[in-house]
PDB file of N, CA and C in Angstrom:
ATOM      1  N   UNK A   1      49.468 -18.846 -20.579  1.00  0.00           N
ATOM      2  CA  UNK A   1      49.124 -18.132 -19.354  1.00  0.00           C
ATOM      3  C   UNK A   1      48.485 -19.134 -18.391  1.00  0.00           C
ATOM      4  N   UNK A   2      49.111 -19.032 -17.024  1.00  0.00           N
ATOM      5  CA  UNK A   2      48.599 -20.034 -16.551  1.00  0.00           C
ATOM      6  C   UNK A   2      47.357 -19.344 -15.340  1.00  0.00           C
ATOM      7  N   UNK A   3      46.197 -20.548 -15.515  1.00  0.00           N
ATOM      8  CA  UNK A   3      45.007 -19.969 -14.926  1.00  0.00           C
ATOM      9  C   UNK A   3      45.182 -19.953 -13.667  1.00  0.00           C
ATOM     10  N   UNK A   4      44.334 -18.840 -13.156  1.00  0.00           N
ATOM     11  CA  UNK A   4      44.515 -18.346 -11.489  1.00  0.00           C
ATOM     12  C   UNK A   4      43.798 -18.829 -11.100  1.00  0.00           C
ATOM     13  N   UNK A   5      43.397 -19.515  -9.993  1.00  0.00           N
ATOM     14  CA  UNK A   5      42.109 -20.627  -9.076  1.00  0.00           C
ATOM     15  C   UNK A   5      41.874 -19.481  -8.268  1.00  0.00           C
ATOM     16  N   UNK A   6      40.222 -19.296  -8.421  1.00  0.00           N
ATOM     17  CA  UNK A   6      39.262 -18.269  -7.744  1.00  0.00           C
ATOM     18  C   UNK A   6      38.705 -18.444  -6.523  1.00  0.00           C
ATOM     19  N   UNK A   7      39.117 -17.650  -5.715  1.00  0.00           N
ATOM     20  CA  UNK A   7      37.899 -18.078  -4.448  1.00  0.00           C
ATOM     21  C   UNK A   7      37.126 -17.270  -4.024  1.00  0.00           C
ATOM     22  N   UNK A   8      35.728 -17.312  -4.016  1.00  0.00           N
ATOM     23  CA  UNK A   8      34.585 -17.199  -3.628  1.00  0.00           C
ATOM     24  C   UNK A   8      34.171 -17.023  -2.398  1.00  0.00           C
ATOM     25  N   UNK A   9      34.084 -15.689  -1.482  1.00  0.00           N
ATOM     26  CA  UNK A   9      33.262 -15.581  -0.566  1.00  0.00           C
ATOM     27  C   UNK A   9      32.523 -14.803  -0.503  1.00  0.00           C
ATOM     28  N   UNK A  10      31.231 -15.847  -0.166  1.00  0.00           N
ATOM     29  CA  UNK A  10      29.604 -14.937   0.513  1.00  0.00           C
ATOM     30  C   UNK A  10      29.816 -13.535   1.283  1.00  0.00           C
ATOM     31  N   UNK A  11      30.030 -12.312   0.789  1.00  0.00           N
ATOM     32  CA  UNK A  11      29.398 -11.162   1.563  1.00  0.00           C
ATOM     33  C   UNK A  11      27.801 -10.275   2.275  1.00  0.00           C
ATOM     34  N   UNK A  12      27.656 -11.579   1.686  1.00  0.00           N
ATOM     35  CA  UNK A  12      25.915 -10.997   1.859  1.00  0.00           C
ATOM     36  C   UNK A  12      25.916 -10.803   3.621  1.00  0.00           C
ATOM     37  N   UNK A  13      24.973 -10.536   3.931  1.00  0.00           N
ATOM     38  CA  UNK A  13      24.624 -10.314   5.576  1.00  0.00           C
ATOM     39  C   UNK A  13      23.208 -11.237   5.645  1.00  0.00           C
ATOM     40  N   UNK A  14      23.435 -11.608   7.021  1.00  0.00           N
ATOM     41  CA  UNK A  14      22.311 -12.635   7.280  1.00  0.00           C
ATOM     42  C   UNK A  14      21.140 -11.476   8.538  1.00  0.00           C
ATOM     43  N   UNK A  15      20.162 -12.003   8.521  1.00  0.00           N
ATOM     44  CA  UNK A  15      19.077 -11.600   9.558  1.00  0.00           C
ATOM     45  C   UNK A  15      19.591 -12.330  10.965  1.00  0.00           C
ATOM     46  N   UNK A  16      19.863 -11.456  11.639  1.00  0.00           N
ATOM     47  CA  UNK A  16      20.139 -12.316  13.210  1.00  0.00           C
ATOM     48  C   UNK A  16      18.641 -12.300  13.722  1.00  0.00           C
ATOM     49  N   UNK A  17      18.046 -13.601  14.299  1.00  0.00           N
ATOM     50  CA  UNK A  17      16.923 -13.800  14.532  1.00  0.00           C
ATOM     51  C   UNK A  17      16.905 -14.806  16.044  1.00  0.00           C
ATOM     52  N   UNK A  18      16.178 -14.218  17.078  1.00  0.00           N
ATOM     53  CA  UNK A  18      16.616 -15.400  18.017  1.00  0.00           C
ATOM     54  C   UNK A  18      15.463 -15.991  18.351  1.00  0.00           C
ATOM     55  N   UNK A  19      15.148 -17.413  18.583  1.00  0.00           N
ATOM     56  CA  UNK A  19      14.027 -18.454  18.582  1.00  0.00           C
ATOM     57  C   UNK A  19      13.908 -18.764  20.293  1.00  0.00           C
ATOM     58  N   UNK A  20      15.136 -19.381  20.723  1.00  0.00           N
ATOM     59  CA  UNK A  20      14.638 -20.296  21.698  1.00  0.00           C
ATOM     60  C   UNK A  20      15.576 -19.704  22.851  1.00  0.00           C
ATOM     61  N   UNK A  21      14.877 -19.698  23.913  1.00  0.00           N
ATOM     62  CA  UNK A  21      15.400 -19.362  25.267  1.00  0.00           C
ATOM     63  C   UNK A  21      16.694 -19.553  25.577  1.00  0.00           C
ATOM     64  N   UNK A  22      17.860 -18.727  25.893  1.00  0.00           N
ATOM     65  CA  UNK A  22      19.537 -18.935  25.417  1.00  0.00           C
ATOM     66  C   UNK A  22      20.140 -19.227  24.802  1.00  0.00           C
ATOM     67  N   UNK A  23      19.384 -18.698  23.541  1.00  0.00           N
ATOM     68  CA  UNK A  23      20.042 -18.603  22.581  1.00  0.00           C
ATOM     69  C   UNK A  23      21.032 -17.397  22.119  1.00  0.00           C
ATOM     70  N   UNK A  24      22.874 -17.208  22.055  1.00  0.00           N
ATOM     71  CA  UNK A  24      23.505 -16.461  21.980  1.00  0.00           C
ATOM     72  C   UNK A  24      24.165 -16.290  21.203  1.00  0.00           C
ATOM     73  N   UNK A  25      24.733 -14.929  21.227  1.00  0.00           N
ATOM     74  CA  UNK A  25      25.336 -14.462  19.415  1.00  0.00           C
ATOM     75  C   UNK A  25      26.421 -13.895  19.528  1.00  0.00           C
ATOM     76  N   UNK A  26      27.735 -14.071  19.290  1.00  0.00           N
ATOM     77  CA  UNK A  26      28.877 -13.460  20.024  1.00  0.00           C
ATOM     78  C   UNK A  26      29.867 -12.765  18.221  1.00  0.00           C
ATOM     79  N   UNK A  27      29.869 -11.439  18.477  1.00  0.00           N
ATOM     80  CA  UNK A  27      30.553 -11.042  17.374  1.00  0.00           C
ATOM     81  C   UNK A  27      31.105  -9.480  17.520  1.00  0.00           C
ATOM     82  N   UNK A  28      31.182  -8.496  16.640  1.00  0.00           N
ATOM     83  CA  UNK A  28      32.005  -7.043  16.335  1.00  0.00           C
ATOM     84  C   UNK A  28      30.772  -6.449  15.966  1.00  0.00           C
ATOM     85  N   UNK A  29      30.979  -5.520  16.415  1.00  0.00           N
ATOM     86  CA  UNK A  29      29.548  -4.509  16.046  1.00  0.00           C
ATOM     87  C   UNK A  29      30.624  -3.299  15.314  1.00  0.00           C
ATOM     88  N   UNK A  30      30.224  -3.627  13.645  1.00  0.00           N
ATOM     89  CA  UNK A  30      30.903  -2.948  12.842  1.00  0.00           C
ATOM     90  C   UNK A  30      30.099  -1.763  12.338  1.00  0.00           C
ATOM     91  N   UNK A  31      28.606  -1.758  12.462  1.00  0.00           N
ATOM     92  CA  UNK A  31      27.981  -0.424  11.978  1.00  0.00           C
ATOM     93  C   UNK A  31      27.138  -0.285  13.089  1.00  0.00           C
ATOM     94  N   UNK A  32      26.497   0.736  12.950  1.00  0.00           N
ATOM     95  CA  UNK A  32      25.026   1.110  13.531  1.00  0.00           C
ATOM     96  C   UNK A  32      24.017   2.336  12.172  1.00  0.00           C
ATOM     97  N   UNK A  33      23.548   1.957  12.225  1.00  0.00           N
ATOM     98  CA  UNK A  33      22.327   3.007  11.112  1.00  0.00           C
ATOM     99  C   UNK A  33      20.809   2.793  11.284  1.00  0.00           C
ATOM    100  N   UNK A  34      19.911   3.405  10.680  1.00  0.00           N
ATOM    101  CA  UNK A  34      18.428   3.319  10.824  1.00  0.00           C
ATOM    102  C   UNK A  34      17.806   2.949   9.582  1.00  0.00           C
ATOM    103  N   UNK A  35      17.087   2.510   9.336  1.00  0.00           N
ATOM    104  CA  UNK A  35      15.965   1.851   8.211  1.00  0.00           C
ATOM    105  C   UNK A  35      14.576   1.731   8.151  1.00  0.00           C
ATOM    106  N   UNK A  36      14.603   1.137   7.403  1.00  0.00           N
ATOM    107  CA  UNK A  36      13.014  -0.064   7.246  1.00  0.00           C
ATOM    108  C   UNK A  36      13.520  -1.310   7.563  1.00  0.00           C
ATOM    109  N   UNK A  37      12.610  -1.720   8.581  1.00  0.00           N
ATOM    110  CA  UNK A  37      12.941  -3.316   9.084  1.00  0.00           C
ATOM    111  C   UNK A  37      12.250  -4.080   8.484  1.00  0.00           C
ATOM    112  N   UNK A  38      11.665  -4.997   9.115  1.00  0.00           N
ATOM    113  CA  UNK A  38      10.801  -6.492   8.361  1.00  0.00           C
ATOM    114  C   UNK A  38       9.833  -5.834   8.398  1.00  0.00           C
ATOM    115  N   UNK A  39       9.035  -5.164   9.498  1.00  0.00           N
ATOM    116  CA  UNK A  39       7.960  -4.744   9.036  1.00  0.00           C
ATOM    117  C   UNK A  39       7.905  -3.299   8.589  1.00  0.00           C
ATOM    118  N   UNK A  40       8.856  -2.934   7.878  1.00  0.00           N
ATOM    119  CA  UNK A  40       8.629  -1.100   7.066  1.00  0.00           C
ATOM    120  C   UNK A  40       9.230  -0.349   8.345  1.00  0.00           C
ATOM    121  N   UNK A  41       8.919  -0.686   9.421  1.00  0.00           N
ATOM    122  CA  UNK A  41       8.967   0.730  10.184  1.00  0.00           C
ATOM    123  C   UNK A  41      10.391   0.993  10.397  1.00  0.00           C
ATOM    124  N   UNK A  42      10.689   2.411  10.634  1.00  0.00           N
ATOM    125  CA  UNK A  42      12.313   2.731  10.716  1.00  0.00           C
ATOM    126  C   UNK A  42      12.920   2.131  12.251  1.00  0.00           C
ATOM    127  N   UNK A  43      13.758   1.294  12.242  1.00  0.00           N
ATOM    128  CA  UNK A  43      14.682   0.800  13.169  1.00  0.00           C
ATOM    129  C   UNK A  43      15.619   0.756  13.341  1.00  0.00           C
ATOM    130  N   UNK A  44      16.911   0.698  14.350  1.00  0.00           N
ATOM    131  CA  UNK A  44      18.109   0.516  14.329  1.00  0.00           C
ATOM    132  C   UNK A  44      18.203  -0.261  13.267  1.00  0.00           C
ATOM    133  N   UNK A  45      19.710  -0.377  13.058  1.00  0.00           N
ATOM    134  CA  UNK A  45      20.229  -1.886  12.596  1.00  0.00           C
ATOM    135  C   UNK A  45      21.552  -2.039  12.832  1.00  0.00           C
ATOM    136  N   UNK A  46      21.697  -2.911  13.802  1.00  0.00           N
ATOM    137  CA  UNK A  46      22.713  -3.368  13.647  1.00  0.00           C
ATOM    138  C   UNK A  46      23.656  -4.344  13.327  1.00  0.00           C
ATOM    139  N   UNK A  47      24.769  -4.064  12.507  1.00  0.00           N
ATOM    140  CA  UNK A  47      25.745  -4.890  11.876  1.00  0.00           C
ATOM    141  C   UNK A  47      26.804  -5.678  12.598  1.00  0.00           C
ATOM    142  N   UNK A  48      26.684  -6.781  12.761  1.00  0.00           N
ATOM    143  CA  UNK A  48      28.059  -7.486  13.288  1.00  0.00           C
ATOM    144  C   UNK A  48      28.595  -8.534  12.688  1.00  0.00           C
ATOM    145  N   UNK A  49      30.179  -8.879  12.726  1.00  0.00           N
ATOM    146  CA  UNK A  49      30.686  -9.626  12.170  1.00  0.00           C
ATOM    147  C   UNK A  49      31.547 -10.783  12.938  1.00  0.00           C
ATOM    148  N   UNK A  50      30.969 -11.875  12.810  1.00  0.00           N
ATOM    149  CA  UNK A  50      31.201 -13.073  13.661  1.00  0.00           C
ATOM    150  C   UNK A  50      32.278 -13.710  12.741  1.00  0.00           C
ATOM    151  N   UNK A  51      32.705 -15.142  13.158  1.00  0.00           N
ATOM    152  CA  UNK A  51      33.775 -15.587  12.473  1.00  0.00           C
ATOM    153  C   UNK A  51      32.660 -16.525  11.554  1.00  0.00           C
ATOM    154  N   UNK A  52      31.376 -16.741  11.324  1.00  0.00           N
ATOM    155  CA  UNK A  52      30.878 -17.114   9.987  1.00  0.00           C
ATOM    156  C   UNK A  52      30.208 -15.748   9.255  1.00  0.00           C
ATOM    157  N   UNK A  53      30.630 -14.630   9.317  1.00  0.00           N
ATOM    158  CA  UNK A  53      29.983 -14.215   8.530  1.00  0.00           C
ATOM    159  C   UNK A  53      29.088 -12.382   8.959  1.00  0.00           C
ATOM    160  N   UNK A  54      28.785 -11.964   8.218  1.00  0.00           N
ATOM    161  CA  UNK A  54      27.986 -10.996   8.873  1.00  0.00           C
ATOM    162  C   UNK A  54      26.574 -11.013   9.289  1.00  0.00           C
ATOM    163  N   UNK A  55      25.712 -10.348  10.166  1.00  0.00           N
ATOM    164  CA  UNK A  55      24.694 -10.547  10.611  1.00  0.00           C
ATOM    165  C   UNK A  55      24.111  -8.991  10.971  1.00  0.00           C
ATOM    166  N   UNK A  56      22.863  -8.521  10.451  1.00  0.00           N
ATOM    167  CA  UNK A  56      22.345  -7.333  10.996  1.00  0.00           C
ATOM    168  C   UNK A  56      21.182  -7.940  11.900  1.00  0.00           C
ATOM    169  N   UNK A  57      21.389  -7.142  12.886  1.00  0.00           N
ATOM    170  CA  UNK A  57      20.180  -7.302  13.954  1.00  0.00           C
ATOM    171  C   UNK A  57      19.057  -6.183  13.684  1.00  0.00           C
ATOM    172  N   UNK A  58      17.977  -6.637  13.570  1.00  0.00           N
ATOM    173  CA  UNK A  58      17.223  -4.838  13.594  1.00  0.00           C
ATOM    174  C   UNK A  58      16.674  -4.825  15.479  1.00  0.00           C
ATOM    175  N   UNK A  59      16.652  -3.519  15.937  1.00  0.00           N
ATOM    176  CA  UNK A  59      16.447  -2.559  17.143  1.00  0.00           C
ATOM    177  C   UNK A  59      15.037  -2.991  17.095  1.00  0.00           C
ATOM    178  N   UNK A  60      15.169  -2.953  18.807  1.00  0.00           N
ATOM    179  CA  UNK A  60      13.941  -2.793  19.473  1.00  0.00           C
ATOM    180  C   UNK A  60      13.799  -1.714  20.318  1.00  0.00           C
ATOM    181  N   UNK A  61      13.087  -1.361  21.272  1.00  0.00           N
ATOM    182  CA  UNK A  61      12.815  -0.913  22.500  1.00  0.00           C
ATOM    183  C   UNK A  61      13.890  -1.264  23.061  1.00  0.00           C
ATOM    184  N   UNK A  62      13.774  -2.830  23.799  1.00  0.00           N
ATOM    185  CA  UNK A  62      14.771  -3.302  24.869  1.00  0.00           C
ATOM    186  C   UNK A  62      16.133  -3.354  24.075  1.00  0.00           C
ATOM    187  N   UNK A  63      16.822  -4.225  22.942  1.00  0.00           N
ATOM    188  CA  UNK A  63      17.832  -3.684  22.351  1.00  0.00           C
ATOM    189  C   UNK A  63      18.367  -2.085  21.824  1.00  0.00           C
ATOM    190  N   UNK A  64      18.016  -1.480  21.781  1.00  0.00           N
ATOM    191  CA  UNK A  64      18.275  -0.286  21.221  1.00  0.00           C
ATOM    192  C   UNK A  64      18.726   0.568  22.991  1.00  0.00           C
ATOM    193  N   UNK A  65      17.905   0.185  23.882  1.00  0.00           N
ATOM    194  CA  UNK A  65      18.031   0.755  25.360  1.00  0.00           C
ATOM    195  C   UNK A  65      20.155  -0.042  25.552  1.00  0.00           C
ATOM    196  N   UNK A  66      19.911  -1.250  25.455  1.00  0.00           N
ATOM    197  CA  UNK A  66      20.650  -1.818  25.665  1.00  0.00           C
ATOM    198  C   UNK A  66      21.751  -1.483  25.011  1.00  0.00           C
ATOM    199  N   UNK A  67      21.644  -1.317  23.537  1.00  0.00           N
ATOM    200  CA  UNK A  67      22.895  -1.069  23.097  1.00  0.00           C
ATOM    201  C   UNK A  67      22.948   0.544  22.293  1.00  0.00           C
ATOM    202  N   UNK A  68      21.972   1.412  23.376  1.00  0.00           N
ATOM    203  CA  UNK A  68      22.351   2.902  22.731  1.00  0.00           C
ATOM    204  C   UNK A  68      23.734   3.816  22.689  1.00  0.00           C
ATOM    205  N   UNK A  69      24.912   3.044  24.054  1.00  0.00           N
ATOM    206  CA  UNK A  69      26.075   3.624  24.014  1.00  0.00           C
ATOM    207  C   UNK A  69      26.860   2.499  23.612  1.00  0.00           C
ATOM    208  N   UNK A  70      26.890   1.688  22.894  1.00  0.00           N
ATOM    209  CA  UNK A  70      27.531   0.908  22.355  1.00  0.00           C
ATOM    210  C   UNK A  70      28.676   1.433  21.567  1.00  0.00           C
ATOM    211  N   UNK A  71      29.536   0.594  21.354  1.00  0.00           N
ATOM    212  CA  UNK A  71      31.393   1.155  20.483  1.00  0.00           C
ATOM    213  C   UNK A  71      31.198   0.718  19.508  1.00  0.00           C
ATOM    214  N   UNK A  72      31.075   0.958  18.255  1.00  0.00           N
ATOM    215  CA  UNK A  72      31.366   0.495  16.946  1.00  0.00           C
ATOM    216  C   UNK A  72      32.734  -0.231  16.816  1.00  0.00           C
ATOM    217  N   UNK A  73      33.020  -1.632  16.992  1.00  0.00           N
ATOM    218  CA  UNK A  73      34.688  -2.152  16.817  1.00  0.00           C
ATOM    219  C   UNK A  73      34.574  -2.991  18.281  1.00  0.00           C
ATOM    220  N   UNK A  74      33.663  -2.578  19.124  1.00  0.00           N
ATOM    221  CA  UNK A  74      33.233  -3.660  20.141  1.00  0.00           C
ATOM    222  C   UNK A  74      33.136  -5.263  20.083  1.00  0.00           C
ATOM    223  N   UNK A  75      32.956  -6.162  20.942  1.00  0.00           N
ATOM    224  CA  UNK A  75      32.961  -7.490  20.952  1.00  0.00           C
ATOM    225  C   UNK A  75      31.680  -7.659  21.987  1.00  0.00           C
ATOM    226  N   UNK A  76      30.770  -7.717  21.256  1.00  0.00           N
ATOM    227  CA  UNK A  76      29.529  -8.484  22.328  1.00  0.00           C
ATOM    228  C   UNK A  76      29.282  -9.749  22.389  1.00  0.00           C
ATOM    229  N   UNK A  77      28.231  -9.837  23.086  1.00  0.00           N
ATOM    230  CA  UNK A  77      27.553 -11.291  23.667  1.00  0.00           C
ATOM    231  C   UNK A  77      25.798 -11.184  23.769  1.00  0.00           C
ATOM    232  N   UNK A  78      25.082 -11.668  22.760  1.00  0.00           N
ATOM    233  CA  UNK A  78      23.557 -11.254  23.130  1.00  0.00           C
ATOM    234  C   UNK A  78      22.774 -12.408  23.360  1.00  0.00           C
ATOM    235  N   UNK A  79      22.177 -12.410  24.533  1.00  0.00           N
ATOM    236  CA  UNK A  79      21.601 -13.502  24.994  1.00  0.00           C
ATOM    237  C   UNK A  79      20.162 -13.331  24.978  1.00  0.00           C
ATOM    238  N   UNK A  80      19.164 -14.449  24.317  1.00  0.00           N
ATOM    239  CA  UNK A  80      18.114 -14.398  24.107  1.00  0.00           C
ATOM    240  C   UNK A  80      17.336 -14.382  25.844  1.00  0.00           C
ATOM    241  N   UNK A  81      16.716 -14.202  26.639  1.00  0.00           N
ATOM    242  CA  UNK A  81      15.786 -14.297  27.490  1.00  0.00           C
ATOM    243  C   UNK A  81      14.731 -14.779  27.617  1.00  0.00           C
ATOM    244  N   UNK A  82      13.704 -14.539  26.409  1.00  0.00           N
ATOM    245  CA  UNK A  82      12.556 -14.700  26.334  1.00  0.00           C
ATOM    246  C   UNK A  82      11.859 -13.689  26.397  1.00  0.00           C
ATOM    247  N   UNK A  83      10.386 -13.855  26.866  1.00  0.00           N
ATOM    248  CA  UNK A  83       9.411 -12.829  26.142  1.00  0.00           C
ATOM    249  C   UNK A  83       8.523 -12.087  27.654  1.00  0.00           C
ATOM    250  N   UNK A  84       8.315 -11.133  27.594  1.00  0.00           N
ATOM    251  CA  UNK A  84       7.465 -10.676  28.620  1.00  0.00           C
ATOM    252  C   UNK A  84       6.617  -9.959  28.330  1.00  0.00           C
ATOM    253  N   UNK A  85       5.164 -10.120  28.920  1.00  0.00           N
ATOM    254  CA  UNK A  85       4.108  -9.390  28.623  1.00  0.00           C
ATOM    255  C   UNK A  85       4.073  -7.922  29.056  1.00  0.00           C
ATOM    256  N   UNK A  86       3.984  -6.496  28.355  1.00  0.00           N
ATOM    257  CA  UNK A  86       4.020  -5.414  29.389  1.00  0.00           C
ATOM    258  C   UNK A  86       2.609  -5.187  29.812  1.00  0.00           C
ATOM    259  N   UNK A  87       2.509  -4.142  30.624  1.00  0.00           N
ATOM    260  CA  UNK A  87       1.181  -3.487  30.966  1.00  0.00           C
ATOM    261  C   UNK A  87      -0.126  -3.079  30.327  1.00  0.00           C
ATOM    262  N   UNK A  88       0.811  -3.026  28.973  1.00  0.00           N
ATOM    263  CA  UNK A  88       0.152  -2.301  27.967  1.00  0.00           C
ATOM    264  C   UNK A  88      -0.724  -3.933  27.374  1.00  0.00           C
ATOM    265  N   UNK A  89      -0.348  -5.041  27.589  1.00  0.00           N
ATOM    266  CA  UNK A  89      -0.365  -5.770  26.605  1.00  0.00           C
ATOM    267  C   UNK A  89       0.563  -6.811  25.995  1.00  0.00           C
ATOM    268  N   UNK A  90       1.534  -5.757  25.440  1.00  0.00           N
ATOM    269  CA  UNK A  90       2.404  -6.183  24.337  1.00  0.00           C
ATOM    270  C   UNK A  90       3.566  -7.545  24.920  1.00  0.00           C
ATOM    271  N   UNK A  91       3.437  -8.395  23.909  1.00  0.00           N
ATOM    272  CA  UNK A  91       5.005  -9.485  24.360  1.00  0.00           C
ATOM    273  C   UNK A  91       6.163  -8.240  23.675  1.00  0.00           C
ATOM    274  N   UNK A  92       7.135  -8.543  24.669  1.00  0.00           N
ATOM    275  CA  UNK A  92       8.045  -7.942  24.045  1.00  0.00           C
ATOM    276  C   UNK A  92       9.340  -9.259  24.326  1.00  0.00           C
ATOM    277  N   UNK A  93      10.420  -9.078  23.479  1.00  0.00           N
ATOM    278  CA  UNK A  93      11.972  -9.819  23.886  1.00  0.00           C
ATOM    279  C   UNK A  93      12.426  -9.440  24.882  1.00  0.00           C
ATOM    280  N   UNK A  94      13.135 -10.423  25.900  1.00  0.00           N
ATOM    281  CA  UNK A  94      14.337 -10.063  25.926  1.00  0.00           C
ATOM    282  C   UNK A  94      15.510 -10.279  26.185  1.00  0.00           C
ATOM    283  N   UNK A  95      16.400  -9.309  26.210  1.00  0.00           N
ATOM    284  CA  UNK A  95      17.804  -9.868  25.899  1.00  0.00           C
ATOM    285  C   UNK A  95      18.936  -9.188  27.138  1.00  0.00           C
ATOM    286  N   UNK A  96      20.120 -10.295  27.157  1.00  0.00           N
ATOM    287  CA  UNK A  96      21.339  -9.505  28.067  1.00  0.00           C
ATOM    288  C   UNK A  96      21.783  -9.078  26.984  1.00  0.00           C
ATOM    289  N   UNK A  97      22.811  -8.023  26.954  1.00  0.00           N
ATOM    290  CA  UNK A  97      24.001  -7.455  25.893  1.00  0.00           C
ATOM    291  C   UNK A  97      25.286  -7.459  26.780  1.00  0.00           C
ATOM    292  N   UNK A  98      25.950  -8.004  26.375  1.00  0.00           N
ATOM    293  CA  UNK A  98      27.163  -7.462  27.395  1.00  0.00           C
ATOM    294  C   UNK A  98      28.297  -7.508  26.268  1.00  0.00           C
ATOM    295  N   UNK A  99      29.002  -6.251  26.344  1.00  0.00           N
ATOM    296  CA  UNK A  99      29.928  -6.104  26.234  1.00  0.00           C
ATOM    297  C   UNK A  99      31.562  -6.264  26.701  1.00  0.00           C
ATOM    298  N   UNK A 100      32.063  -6.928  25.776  1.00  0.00           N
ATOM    299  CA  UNK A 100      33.805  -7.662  26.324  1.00  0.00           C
ATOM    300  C   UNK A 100      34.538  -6.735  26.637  1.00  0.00           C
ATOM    301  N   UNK A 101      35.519  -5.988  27.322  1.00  0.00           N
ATOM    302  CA  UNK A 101      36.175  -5.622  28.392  1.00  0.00           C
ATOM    303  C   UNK A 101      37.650  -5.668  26.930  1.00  0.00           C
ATOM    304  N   UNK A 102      38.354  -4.778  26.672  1.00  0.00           N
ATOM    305  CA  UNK A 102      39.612  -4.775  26.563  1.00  0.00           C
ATOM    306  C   UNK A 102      39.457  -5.562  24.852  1.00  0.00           C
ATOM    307  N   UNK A 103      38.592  -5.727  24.043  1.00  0.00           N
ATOM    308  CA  UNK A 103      38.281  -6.699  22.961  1.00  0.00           C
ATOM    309  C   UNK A 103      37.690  -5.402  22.246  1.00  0.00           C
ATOM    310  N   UNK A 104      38.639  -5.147  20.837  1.00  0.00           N
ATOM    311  CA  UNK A 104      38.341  -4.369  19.406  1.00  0.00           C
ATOM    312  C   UNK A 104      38.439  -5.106  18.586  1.00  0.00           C
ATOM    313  N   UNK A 105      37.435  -4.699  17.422  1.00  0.00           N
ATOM    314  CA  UNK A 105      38.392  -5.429  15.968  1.00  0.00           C
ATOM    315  C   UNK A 105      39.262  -4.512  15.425  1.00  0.00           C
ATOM    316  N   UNK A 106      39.636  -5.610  15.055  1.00  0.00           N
ATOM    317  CA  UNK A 106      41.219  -5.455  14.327  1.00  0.00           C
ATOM    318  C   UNK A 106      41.308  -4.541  13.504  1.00  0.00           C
ATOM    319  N   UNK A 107      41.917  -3.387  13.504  1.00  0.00           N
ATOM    320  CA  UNK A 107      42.179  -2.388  12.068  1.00  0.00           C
ATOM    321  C   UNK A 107      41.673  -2.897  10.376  1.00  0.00           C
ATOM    322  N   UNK A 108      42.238  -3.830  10.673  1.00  0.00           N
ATOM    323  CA  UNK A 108      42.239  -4.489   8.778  1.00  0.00           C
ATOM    324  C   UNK A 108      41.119  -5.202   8.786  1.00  0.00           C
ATOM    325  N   UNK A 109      39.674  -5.334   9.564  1.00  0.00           N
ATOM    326  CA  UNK A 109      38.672  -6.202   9.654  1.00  0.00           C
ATOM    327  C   UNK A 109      37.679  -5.149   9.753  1.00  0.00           C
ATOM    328  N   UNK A 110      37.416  -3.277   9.726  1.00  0.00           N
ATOM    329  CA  UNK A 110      36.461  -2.627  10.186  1.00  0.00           C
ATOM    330  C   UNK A 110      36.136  -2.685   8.652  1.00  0.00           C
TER     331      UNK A 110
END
């Protein structure tokens, strides 16, 4: 019997995390659901799948505003901004979202 050569791919999902001022993330927004985030509390989350791989984002305020009518099978673009102080205090993120025009994933990729 001759042996079959295996290949191995990572399904795990990564933390999308953004650091530095334009910094951008371009992929398929394959789920949306709610949780426990990094810190316990219940948040969006969202799932997208780039050409390395998958990535959940967890929801904010300003993301969650941004992407509350969002398409599941969509093609975005999320651009880091930076941080702004509100009234209250608080730094918050933030971000552009824009969504691609005429761009689904593919049937055999949801």
């Amino acid at each position: 019997m001759a042996k079959q050569e295996i290949v191995w791919e990572n399904k795990g999902v990564s933390q999308l995390r953004f650091e530095e001022v334009g910094e951008e993330f371009q992929g398929y927004l394959i789920q949306i659901e709610s949780g426990p985030g990094f810190d316990d509390q219940i948040r969006n989350m969202y799932t997208f799948r780039s050409g390395d791989g998958l990535y959940i984002l967890y929801g904010s305020v300003v993301l969650d505003r941004q992407l509350q009518n969002a398409e599941v099978g969509g093609f975005f673009r999320i651009t880091y901004k930076g941080t702004e102080k509100t009234e209250r205090g608080y730094n918050v993120k933030l971000y552009t979202v824009e969504q691609a025009l005429g761009m689904q994933l593919p049937d055999d990729e949801g």
